[in-house]
Protein backbone atom coordinates (compact mmCIF):
# COMPACT_ATOMS: atom_id res chain seq x y z
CA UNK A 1 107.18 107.34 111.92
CA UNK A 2 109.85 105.32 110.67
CA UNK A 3 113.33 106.20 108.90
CA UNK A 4 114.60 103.39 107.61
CA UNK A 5 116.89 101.70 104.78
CA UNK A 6 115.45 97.96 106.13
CA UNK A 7 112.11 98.02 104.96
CA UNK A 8 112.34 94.07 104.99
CA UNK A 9 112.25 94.53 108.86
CA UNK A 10 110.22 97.37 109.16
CA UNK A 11 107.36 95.74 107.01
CA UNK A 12 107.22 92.49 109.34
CA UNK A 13 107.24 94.87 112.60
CA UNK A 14 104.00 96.09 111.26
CA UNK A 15 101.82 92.72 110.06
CA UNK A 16 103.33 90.71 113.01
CA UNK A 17 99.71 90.78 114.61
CA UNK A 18 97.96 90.79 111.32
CA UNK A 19 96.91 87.57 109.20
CA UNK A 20 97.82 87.42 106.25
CA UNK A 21 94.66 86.49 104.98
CA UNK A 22 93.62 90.09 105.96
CA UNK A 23 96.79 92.45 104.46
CA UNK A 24 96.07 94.41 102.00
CA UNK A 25 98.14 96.82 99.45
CA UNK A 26 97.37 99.94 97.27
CA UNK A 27 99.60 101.04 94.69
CA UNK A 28 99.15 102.86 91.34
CA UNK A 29 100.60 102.27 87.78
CA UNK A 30 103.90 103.62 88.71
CA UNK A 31 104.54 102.53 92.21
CA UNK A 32 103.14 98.71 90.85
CA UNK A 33 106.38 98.27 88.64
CA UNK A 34 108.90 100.62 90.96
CA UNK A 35 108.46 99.77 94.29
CA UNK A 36 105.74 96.93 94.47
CA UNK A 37 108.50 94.09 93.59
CA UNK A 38 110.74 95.22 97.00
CA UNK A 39 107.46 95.06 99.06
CA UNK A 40 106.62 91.41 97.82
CA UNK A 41 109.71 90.12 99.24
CA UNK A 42 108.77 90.68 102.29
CA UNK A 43 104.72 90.16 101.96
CA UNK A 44 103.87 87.25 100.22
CA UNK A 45 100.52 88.15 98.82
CA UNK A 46 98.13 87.18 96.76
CA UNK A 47 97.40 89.66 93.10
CA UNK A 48 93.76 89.47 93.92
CA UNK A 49 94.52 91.48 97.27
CA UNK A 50 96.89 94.36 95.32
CA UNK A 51 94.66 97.49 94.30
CA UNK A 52 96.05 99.54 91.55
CA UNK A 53 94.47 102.52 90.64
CA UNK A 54 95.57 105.19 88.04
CA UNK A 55 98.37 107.19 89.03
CA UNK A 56 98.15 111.45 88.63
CA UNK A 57 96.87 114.51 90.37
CA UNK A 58 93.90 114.51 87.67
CA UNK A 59 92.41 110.86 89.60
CA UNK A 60 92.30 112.01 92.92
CA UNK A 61 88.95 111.89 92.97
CA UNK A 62 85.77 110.48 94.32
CA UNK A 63 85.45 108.24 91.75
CA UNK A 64 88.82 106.60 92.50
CA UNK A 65 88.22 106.71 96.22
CA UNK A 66 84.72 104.57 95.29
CA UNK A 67 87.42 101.96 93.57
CA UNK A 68 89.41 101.48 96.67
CA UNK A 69 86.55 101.09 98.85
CA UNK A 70 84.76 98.60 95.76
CA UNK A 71 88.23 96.79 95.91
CA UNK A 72 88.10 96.32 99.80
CA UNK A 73 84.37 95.04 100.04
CA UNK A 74 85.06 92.83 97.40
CA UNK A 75 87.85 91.13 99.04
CA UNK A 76 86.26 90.97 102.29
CA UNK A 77 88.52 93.26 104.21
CA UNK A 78 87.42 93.94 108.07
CA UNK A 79 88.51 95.54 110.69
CA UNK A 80 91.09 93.85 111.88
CA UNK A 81 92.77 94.40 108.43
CA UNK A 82 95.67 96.23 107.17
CA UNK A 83 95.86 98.43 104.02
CA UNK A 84 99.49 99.66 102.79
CA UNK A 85 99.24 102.70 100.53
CA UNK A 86 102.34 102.27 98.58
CA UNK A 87 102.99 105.60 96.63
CA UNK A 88 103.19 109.41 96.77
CA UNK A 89 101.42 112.17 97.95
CA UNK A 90 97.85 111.50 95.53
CA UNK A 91 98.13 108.08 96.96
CA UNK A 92 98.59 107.94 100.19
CA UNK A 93 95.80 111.19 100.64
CA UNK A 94 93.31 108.77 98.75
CA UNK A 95 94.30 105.62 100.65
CA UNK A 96 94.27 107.10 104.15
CA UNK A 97 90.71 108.59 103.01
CA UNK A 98 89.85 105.58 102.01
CA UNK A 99 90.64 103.30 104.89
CA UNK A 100 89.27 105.80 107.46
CA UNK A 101 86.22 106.08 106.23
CA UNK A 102 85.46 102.23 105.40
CA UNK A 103 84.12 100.38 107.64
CA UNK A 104 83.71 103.20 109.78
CA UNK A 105 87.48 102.68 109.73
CA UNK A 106 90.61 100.28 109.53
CA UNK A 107 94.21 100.70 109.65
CA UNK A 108 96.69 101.64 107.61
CA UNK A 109 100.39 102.15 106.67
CA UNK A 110 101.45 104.93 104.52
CA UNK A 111 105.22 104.04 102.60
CA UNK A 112 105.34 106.85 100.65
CA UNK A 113 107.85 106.31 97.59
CA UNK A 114 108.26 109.99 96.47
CA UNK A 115 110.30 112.71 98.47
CA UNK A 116 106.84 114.86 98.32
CA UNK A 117 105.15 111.96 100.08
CA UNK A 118 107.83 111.48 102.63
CA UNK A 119 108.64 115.03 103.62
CA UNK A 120 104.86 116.04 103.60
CA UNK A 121 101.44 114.11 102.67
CA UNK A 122 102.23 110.94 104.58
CA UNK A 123 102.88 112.75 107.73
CA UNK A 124 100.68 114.92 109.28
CA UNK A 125 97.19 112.49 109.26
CA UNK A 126 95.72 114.73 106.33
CA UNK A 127 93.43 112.43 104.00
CA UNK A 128 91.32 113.47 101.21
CA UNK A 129 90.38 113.93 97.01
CA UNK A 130 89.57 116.95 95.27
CA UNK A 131 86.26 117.51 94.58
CA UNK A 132 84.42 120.29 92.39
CA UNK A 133 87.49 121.55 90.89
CA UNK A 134 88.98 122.39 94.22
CA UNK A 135 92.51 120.36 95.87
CA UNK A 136 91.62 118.34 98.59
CA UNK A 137 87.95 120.03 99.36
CA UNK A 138 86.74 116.44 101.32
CA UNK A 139 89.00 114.88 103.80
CA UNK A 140 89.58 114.04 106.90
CA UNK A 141 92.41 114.27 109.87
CA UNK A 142 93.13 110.87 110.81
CA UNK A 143 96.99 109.22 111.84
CA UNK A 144 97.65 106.14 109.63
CA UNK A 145 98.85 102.98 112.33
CA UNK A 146 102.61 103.79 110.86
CA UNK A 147 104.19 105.50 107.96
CA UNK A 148 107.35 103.99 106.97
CA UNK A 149 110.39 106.16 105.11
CA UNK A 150 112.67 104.31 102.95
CA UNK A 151 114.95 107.16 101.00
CA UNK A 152 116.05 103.72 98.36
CA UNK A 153 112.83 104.35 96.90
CA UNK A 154 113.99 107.70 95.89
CA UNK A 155 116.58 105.88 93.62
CA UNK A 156 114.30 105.78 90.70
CA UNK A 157 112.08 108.74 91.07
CA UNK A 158 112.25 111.34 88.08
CA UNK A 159 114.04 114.55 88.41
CA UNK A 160 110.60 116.40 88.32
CA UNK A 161 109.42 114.56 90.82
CA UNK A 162 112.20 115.25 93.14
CA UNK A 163 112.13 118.42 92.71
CA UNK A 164 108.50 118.68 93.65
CA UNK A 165 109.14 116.91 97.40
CA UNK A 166 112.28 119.46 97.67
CA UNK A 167 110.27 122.33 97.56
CA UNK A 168 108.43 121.59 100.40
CA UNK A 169 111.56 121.01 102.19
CA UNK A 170 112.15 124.42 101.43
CA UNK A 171 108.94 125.45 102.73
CA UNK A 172 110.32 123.92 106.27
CA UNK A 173 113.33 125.27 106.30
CA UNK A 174 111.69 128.81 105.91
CA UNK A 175 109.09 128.64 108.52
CA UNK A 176 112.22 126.77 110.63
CA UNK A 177 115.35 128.41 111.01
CA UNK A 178 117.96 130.12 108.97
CA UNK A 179 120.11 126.90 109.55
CA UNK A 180 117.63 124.90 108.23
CA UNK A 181 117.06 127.22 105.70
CA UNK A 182 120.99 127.45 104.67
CA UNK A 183 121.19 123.73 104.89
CA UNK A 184 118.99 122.74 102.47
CA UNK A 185 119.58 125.45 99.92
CA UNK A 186 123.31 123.92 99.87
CA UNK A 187 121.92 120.69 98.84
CA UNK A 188 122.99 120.11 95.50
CA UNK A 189 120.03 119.07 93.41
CA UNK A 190 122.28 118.33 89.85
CA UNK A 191 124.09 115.26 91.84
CA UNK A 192 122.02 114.18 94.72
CA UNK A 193 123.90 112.66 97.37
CA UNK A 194 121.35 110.22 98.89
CA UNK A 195 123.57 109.77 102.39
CA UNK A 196 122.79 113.43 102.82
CA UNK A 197 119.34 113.40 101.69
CA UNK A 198 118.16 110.89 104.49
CA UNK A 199 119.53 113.45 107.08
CA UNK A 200 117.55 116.12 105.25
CA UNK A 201 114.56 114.32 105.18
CA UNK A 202 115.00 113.39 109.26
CA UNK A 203 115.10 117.03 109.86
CA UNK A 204 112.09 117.90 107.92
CA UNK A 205 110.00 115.28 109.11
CA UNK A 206 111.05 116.55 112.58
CA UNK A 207 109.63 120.05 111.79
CA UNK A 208 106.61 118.78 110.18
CA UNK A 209 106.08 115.99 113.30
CA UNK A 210 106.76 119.18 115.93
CA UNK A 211 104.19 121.23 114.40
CA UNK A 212 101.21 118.48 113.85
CA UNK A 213 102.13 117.10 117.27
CA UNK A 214 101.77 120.85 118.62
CA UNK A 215 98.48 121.71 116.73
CA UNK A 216 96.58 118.42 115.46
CA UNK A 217 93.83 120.35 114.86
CA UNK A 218 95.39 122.82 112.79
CA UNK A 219 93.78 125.70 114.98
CA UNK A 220 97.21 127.69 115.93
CA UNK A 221 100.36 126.80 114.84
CA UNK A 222 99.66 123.69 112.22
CA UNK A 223 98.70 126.75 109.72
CA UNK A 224 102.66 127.97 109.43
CA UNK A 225 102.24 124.53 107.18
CA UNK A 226 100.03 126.35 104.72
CA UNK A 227 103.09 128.83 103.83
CA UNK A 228 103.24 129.14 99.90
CA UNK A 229 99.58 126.87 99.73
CA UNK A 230 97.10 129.64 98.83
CA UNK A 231 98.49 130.94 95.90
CA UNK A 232 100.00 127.85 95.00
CA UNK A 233 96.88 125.62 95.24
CA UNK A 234 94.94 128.46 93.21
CA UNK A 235 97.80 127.84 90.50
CA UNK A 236 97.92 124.01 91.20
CA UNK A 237 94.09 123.74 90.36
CA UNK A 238 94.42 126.24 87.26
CA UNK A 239 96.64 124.36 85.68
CA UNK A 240 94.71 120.84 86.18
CA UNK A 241 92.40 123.01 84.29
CA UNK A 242 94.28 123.98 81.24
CA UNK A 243 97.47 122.43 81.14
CA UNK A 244 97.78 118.98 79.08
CA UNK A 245 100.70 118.19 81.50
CA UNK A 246 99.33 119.89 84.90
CA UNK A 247 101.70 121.07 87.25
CA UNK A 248 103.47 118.98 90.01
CA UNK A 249 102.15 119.99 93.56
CA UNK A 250 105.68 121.26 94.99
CA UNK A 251 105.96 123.60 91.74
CA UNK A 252 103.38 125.38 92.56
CA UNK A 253 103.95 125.50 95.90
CA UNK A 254 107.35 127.12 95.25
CA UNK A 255 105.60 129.47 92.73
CA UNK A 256 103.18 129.91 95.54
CA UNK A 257 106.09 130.74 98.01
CA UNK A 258 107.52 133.36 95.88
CA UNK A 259 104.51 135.60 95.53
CA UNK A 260 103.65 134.83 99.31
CA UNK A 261 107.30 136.35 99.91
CA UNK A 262 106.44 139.18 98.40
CA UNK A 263 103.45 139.78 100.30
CA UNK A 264 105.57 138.73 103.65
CA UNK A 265 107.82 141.23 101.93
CA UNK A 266 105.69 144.17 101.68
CA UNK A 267 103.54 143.64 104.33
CA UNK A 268 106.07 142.58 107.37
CA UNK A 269 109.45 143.47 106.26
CA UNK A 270 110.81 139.75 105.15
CA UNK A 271 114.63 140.30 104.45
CA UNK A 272 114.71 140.42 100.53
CA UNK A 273 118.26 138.83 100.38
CA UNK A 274 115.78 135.84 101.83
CA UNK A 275 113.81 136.08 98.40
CA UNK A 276 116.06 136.60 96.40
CA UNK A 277 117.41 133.03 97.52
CA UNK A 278 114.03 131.19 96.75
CA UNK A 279 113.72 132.96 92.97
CA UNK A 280 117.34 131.63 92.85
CA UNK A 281 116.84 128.00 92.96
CA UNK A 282 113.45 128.37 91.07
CA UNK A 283 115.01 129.87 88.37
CA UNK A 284 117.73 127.51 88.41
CA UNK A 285 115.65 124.43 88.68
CA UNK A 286 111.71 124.74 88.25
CA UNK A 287 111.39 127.66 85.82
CA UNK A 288 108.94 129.99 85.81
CA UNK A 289 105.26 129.68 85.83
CA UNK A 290 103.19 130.15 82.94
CA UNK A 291 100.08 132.73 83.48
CA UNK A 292 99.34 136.35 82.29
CA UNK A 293 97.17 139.34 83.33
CA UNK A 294 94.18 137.62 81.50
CA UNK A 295 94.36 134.47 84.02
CA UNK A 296 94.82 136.78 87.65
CA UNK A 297 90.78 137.16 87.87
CA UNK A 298 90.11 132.78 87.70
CA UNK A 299 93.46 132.50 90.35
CA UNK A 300 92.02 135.01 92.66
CA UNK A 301 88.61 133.46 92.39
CA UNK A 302 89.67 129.88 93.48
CA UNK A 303 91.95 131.41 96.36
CA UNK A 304 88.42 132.72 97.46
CA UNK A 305 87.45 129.17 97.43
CA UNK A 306 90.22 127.94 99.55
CA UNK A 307 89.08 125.97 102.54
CA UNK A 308 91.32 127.72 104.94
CA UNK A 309 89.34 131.30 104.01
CA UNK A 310 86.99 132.33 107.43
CA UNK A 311 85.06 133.64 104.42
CA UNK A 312 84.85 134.15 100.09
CA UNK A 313 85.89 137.81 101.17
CA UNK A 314 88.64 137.19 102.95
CA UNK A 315 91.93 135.48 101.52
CA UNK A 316 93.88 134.67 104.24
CA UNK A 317 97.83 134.08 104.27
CA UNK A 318 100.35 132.75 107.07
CA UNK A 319 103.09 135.28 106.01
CA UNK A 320 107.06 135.33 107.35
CA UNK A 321 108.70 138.50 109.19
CA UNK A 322 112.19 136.55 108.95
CA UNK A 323 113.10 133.08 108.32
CA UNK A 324 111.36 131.13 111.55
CA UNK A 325 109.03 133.93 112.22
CA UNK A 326 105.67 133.70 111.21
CA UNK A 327 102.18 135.63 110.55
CA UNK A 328 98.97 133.40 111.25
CA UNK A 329 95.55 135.04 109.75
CA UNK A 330 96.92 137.61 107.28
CA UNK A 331 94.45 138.99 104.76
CA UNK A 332 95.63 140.91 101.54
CA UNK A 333 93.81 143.20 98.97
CA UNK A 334 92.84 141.91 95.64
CA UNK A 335 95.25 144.60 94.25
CA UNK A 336 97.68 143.32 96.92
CA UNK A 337 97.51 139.58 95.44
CA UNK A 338 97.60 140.98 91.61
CA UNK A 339 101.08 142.54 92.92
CA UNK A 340 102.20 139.42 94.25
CA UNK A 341 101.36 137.86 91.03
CA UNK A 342 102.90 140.65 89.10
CA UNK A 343 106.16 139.68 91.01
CA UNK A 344 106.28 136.30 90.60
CA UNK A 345 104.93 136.02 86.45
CA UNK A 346 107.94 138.44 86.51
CA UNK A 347 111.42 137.95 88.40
């Protein structure tokens, strides 16, 4: 992985053994007019070899996967070529899915261009769509050639947006250190100071890189990743669901967080000062999620449906005893989660 602010060198590291005949770049509608221009300085390419596909949670699907590979065929891409997936999270997931699979597989680049994407789904090697009405239910584990971090492209990324990639710095520093954890809950996210940011984003990257380099399989350790993901998927997919504007991915993650606290709360004895701290900054800066009573049967039915689950009947959790100290495997009651949910809908 690569932390840079010279993406002009950084790009022509990676294509020097590459035609140019045979490089290749993905973007969507937002990344096309934000970040596409800065990449063209540096590759000289043709339009007929730039993919753009639409941008949103709601087309990461199959049917956009089928356009990448569609685009790729039709240009006569091989092997030996070179795909950059220039974009966030949704992007770079459908990309890396994309080149692994075609052509029984061909390289690729990830830059991602949100703080989401640089903090979390461009490292790691997770690839994937969601499929049935379920987040990422076909994917694969594969390491892109490079993934290249420029924090400039942060510059023009909205508020929400930013906020989404911070909460899964969060969700680092928790399963980190209290350091961590103090560190970036200082950060002040009403004036962003961007020379600060980069060394944020180092750190997390580290903790994310030590854990996948530790567990690439995600049999042992990897899971401490999923902290905050199996409530906050089950919320993520509701409100693709029913919500005209669905929620960001970090959002519900956070939301996610808090009622995973609560269970780390009640079941292990996580400090509550610790809590109190997360319901903080969501109060001060993502607001609180929209459900009632009415909605707790459809969340705890897709949490049965989550793809970490050994089984339907048996929800499983990576809780916290403290700040760094984690729970793989835990299981909760369905009264337990409606608690949970109780506490967040409620703080």
């Amino acid at each position: 992985m690569i932390i840079t602010t010279d993406i002009d060198l950084a790009l022509r590291e990676q294509t020097a053994l590459t035609l140019p005949e045979q490089i290749y770049v993905l973007v969507d509608e937002n990344t096309r007019v934000h970040a596409l221009p800065t990449v063209l300085q540096t590759l000289s390419l043709p339009p007929e070899h730039i993919c753009c596909v639409p941008a949103g949670e709601e087309h990461k699907t199959l049917g956009t996967v089928e356009q990448i590979w569609q685009f790729l065929q039709q240009q006569g891409a091989t092997r030996h070529s070179l795909l950059f997936c220039l974009g966030g999270g949704v992007l770079t997931d459908m990309g890396g899915f994309a080149a692994a699979t075609f052509k029984r597989g061909i390289p690729w680049v990830n830059i991602p261009t949100t703080l989401l994407g640089m903090v979390d789904a461009a490292a790691g090697g997770k690839t994937g769509f969601n499929y049935g009405g379920f987040k990422n239910e076909i994917g694969l584990i594969r390491e892109p050639k490079q993934t290249i971090i420029d924090p400039d492209f942060l510059r023009s990324l909205p508020h929400r947006h930013f906020l989404s990639g911070f909460a899964e710095m969060l969700k680092h520093a928790l399963i980190s250190s209290p350091l961590e954890l103090a560190s970036v809950c200082a950060y002040d996210l009403y004036k962003p100071d961007f020379e600060q940011l980069q060394e944020l984003i180092s750190r997390s990257v580290d903790i994310k890189s030590y854990i996948v380099d530790s567990d690439p399989d995600e049999t042992g350790m990897r899971q401490t990743l999923n902290f905050g993901h199996t409530v906050g998927h089950a919320i993520e997919e509701f409100s693709l669901c029913h919500d005209e504007t669905p929620l960001l991915h970090g959002y519900a993650v956070l939301y996610g967080m808090v009622a995973e606290l609560f269970l780390s709360m009640s079941q292990l004895g996580f400090p509550q000062r610790d809590v109190q701290s997360v319901i903080t900054i969501m109060k001060e800066h993502y607001g609180k999620p929209v459900c009632a009573c009415k909605d707790y049967a459809e969340l705890i039915d897709l949490m049965q449906h989550d793809k970490k689950n050994p089984s339907p009947e048996r929800i499983t959790f990576t809780l916290l005893r403290s700040v760094g100290n984690y729970q793989l495997g835990c299981t909760a009651s369905e009264e337990e989660i409606r608690e949970a949910l109780d506490f967040l809908f409620n703080c």
